[in-house]
N, C-alpha and C. Protein backbone atom coordinates (compact mmCIF):
# COMPACT_ATOMS: atom_id res chain seq x y z
N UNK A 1 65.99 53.10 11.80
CA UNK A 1 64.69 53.60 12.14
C UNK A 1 64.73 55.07 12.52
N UNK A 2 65.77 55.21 13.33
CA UNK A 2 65.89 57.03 13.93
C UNK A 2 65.85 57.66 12.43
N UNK A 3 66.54 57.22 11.35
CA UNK A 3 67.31 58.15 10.56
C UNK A 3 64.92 58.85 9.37
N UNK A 4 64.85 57.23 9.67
CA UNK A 4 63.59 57.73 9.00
C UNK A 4 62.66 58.83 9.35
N UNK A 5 62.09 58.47 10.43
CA UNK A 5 61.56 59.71 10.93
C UNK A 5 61.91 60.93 10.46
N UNK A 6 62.67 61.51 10.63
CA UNK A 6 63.58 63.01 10.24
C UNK A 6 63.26 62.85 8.61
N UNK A 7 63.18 61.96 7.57
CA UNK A 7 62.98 61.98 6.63
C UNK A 7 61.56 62.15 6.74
N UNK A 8 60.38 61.45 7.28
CA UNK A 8 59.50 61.58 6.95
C UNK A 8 59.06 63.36 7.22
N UNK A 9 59.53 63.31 8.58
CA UNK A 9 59.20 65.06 8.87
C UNK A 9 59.51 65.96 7.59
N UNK A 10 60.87 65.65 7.05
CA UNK A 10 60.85 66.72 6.05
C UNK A 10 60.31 66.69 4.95
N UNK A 11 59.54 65.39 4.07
CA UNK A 11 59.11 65.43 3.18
C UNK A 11 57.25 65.53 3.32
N UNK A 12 56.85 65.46 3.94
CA UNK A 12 55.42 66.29 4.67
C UNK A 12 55.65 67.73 4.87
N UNK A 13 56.94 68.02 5.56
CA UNK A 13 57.27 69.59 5.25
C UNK A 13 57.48 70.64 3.97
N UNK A 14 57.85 69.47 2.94
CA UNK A 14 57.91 70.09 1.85
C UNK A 14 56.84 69.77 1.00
N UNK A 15 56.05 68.74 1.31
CA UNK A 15 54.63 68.36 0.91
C UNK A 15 53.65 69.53 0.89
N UNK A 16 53.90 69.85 2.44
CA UNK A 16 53.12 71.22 2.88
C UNK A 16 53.27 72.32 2.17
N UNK A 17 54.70 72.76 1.90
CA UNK A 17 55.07 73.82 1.27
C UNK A 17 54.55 74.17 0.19
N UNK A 18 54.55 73.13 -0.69
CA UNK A 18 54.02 72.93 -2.05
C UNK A 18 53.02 73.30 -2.10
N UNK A 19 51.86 72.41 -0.88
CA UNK A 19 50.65 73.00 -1.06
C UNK A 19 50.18 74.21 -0.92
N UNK A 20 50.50 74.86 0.07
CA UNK A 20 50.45 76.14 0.24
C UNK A 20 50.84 77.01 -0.68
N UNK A 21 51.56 76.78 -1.29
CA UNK A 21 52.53 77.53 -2.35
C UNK A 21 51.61 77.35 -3.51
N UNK A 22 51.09 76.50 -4.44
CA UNK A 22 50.12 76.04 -4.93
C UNK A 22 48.98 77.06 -5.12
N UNK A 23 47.87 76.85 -3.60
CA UNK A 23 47.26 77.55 -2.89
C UNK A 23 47.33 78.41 -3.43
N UNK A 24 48.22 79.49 -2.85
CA UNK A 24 48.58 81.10 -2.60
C UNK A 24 48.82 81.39 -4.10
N UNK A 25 49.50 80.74 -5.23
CA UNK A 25 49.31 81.38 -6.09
C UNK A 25 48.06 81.41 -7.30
N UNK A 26 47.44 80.30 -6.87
CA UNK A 26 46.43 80.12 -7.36
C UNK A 26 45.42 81.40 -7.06
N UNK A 27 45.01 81.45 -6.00
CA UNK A 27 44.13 82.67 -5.23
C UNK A 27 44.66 84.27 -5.86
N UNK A 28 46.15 84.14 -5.95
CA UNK A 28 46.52 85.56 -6.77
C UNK A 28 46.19 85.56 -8.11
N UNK A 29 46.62 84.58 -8.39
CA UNK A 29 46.53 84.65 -10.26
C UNK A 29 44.92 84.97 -10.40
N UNK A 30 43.97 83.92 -9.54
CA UNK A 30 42.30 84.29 -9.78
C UNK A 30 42.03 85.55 -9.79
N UNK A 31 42.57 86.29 -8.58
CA UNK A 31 42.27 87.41 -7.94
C UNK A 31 42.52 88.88 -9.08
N UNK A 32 43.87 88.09 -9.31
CA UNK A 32 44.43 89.29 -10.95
C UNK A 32 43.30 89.29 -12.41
N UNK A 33 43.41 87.68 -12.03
CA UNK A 33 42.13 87.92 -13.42
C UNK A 33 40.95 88.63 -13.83
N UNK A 34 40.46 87.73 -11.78
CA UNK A 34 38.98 88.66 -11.73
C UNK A 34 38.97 90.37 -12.08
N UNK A 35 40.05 90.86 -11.09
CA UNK A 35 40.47 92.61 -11.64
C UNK A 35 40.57 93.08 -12.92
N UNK A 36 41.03 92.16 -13.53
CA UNK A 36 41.41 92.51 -15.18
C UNK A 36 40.19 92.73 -15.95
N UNK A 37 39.37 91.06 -15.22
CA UNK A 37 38.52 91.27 -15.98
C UNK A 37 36.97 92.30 -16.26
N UNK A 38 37.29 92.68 -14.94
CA UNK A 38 36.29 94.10 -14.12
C UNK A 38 36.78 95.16 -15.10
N UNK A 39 38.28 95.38 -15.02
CA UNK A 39 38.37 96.52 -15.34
C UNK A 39 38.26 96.65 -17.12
N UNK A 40 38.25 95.52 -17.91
CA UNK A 40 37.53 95.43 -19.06
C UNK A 40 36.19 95.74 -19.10
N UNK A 41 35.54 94.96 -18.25
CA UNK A 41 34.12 95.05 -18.45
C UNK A 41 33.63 96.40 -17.58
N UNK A 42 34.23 97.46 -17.16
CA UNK A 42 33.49 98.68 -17.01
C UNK A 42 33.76 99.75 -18.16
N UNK A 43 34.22 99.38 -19.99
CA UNK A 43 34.87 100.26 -20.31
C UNK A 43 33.54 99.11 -21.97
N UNK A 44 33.67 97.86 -22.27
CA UNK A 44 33.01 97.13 -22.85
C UNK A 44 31.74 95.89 -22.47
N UNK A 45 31.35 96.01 -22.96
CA UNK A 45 29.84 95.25 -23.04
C UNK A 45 30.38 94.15 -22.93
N UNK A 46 29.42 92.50 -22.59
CA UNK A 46 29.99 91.54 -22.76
C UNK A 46 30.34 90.52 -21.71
N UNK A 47 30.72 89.44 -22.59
CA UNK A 47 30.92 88.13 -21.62
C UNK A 47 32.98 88.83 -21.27
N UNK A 48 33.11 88.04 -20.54
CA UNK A 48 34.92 88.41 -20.28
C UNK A 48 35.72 88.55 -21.09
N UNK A 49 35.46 87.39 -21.78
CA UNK A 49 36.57 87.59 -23.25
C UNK A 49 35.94 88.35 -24.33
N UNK A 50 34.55 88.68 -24.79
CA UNK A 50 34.76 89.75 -25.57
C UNK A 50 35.12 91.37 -24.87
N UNK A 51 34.64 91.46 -23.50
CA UNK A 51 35.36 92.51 -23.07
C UNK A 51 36.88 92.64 -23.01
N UNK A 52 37.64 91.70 -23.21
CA UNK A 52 39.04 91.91 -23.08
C UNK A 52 39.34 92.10 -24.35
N UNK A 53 38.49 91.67 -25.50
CA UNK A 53 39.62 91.56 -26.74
C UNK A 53 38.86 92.85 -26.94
N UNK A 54 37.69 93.20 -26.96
CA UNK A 54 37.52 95.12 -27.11
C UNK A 54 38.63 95.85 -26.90
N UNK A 55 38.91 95.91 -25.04
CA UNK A 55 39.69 96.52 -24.60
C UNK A 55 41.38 96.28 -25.60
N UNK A 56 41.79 95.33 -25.87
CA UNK A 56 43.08 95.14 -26.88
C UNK A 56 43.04 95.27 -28.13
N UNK A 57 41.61 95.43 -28.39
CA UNK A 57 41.47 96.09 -30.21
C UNK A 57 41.56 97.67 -30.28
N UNK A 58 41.17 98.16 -28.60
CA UNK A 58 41.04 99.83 -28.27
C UNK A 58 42.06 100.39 -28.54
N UNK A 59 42.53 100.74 -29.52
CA UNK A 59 44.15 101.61 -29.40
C UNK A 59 44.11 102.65 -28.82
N UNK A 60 42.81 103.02 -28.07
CA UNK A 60 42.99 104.53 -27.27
C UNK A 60 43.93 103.92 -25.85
N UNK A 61 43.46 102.47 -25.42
CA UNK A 61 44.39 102.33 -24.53
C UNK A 61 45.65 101.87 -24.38
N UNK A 62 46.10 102.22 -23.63
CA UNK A 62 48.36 102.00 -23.44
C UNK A 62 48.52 100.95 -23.30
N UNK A 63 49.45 100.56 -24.83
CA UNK A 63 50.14 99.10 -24.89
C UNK A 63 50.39 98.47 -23.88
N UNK A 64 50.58 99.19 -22.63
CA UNK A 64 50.71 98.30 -21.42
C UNK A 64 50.00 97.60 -21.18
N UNK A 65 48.67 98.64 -21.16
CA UNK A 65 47.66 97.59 -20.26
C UNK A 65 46.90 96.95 -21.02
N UNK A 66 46.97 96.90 -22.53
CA UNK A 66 46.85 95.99 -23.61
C UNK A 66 47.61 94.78 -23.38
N UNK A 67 48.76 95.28 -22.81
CA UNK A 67 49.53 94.14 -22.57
C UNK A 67 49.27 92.95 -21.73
N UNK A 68 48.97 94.01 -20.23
CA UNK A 68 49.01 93.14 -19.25
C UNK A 68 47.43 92.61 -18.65
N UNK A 69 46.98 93.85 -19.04
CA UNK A 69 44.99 93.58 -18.60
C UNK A 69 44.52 92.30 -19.84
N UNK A 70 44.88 92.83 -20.94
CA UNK A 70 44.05 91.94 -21.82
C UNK A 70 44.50 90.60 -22.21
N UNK A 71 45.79 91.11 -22.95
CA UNK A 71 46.56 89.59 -23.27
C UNK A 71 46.74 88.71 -22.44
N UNK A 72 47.45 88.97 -21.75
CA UNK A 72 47.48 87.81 -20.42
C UNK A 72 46.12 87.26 -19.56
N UNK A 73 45.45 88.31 -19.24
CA UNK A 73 44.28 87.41 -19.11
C UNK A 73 43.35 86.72 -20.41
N UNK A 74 43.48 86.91 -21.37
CA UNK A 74 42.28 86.20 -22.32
C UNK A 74 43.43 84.65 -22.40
N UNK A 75 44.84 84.94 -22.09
CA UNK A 75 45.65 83.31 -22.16
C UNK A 75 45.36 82.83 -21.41
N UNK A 76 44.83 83.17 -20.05
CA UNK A 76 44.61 82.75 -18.40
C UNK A 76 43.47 82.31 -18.64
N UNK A 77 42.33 82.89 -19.51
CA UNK A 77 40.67 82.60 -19.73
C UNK A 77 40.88 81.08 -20.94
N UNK A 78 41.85 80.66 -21.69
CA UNK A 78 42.18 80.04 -22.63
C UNK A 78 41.30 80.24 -24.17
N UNK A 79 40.99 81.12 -23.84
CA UNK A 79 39.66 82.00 -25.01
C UNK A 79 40.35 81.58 -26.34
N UNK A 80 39.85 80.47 -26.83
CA UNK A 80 39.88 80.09 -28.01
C UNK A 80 39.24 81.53 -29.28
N UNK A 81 38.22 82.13 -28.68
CA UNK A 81 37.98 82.85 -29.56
C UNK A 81 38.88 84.38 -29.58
N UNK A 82 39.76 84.63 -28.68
CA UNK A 82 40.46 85.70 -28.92
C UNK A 82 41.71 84.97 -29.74
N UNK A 83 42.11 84.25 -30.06
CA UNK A 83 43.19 83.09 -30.85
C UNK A 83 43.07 84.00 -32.07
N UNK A 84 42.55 84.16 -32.95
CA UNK A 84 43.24 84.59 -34.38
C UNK A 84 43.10 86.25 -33.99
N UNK A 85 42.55 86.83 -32.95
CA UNK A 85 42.86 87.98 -32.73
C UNK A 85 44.31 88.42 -32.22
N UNK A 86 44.98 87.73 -31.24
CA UNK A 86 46.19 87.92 -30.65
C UNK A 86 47.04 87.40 -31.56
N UNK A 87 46.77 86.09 -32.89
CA UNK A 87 47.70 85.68 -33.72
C UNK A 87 47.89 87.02 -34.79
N UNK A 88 46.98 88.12 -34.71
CA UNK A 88 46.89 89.18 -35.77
C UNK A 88 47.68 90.35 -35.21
N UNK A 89 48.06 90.01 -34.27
CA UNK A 89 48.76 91.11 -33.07
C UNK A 89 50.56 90.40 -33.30
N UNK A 90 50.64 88.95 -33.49
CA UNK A 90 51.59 88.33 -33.09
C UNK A 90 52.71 88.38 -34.56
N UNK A 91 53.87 88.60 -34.02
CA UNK A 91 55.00 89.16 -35.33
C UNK A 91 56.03 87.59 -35.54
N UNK A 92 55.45 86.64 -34.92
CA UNK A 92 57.17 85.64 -35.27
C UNK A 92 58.12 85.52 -34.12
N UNK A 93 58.06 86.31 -32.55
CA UNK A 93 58.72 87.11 -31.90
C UNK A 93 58.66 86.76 -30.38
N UNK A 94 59.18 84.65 -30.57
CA UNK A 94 58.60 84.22 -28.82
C UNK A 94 59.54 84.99 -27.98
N UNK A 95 60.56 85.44 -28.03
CA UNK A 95 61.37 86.22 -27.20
C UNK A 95 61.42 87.62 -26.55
N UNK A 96 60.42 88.03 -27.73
CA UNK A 96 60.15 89.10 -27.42
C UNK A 96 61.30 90.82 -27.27
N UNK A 97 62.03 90.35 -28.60
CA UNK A 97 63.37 91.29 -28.98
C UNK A 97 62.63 92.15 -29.32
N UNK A 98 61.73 91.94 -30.51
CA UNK A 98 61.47 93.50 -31.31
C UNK A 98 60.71 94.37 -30.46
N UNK A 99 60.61 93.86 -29.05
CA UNK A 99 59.65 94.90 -28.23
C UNK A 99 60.32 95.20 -26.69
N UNK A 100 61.73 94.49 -26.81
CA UNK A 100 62.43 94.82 -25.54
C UNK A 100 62.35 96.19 -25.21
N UNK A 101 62.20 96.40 -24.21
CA UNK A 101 62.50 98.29 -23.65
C UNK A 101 61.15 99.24 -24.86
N UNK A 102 60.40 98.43 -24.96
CA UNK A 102 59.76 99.54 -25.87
C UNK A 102 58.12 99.48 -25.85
N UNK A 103 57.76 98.72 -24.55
CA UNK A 103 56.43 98.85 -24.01
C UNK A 103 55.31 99.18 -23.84
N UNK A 104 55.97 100.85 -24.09
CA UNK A 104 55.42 101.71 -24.08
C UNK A 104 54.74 102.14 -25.75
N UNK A 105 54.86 101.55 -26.58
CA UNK A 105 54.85 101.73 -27.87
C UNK A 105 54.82 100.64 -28.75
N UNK A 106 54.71 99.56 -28.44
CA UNK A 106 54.24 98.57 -28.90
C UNK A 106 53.86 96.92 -27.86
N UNK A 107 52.83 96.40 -28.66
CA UNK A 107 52.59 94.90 -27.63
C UNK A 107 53.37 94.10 -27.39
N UNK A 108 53.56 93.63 -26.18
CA UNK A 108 54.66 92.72 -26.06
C UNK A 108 54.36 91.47 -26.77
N UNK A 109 55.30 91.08 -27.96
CA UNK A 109 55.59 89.98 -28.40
C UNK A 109 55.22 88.88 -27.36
N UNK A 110 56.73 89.01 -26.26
CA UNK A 110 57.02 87.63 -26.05
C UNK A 110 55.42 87.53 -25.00
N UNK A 111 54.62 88.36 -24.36
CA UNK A 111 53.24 87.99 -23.67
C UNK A 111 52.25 87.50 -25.03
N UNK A 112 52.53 87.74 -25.87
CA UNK A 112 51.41 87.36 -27.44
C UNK A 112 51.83 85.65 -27.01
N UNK A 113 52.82 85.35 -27.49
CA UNK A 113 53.50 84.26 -27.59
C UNK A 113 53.32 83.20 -26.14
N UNK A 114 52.91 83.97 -25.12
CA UNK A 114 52.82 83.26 -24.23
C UNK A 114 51.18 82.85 -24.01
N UNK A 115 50.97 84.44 -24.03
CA UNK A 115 49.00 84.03 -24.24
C UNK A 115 48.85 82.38 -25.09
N UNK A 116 49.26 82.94 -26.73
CA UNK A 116 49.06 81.77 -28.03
C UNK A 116 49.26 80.51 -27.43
N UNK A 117 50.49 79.96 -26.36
CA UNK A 117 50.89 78.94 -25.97
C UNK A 117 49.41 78.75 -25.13
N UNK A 118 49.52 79.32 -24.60
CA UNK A 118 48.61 78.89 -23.03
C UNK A 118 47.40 78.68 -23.93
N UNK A 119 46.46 79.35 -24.22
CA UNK A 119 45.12 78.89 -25.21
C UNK A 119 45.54 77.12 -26.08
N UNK A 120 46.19 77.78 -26.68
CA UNK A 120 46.49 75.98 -27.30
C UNK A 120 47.04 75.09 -26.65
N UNK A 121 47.42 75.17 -25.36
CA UNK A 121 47.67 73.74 -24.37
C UNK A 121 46.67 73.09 -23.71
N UNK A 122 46.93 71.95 -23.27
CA UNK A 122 45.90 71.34 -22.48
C UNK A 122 46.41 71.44 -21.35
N UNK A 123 47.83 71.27 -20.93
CA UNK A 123 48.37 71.27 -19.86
C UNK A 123 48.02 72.27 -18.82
N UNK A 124 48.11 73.57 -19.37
CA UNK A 124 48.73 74.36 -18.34
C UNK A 124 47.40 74.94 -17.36
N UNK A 125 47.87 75.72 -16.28
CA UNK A 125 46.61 76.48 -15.35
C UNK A 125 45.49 77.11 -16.26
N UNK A 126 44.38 77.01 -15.59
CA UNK A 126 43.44 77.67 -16.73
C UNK A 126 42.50 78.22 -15.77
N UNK A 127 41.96 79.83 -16.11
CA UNK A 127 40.82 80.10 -15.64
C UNK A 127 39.90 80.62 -15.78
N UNK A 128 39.41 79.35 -17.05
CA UNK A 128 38.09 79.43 -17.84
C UNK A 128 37.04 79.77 -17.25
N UNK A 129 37.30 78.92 -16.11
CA UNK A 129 35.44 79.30 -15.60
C UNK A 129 35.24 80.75 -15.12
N UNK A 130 35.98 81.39 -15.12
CA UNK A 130 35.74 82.81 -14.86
C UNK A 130 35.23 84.03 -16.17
N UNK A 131 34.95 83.23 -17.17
CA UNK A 131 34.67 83.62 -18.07
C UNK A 131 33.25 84.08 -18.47
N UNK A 132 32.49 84.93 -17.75
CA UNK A 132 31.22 85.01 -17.55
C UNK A 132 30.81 86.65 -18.12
């Protein structure tokens, strides 16, 4: 009986953890999106996802933030309709070799590849409803 207790404490402790942990990244990831998706929509017209895929069709702006503003959030939005746009961006390249160290000058593959995944799963985090 002693030995249980101490078990139960720690697995409510790590119960907790989880949740919190959970929580906290949930609230960031929203929080990144919502930003992303602001900072699309003060530059294009539009619901979220056509402001993001503007902003990643814009070649005036830096592959980076093509990278990181648009792609990754329209995978986070699961925007079925940016799908054959990012597949027109996408080289063959889940690893993302042909764009190691070179960021600055071209889209990251392996984020294409991750966006493509995330839109076509059912599984994973999604944050569609922010799609307004």
């Amino acid at each position: 009986m002693k030995t249980i207790k101490p078990l139960i404490i720690i697995a409510f402790s790590l119960a907790s953890l989880f949740l919190v942990s959970f929580i906290g990244l949930n609230s960031w990831i929203r929080r990144d999106v919502k930003k992303n998706i602001g900072i699309a929509q003060q530059k294009y017209s539009g619901k979220a996802e056509d402001a993001l895929i503007s902003f990643l069709q814009d070649e005036s702006n830096s592959f980076h933030d093509r990278t990181h503003i648009a792609i990754w959030t329209l995978g986070m939005l699961k925007s079925g309709r940016a799908l054959p746009v990012l597949r027109g961006y996408y080289t063959d390249d889940p690893k993302g070799i042909t764009c190691h160290g070179k960021h600055d000058q071209m889209l990251c593959q392996y984020s294409l590849h991750k966006a493509i995944v995330q839109i076509e799963s059912r599984g994973y985090y999604s944050t569609a409803d922010l799609n307004k």
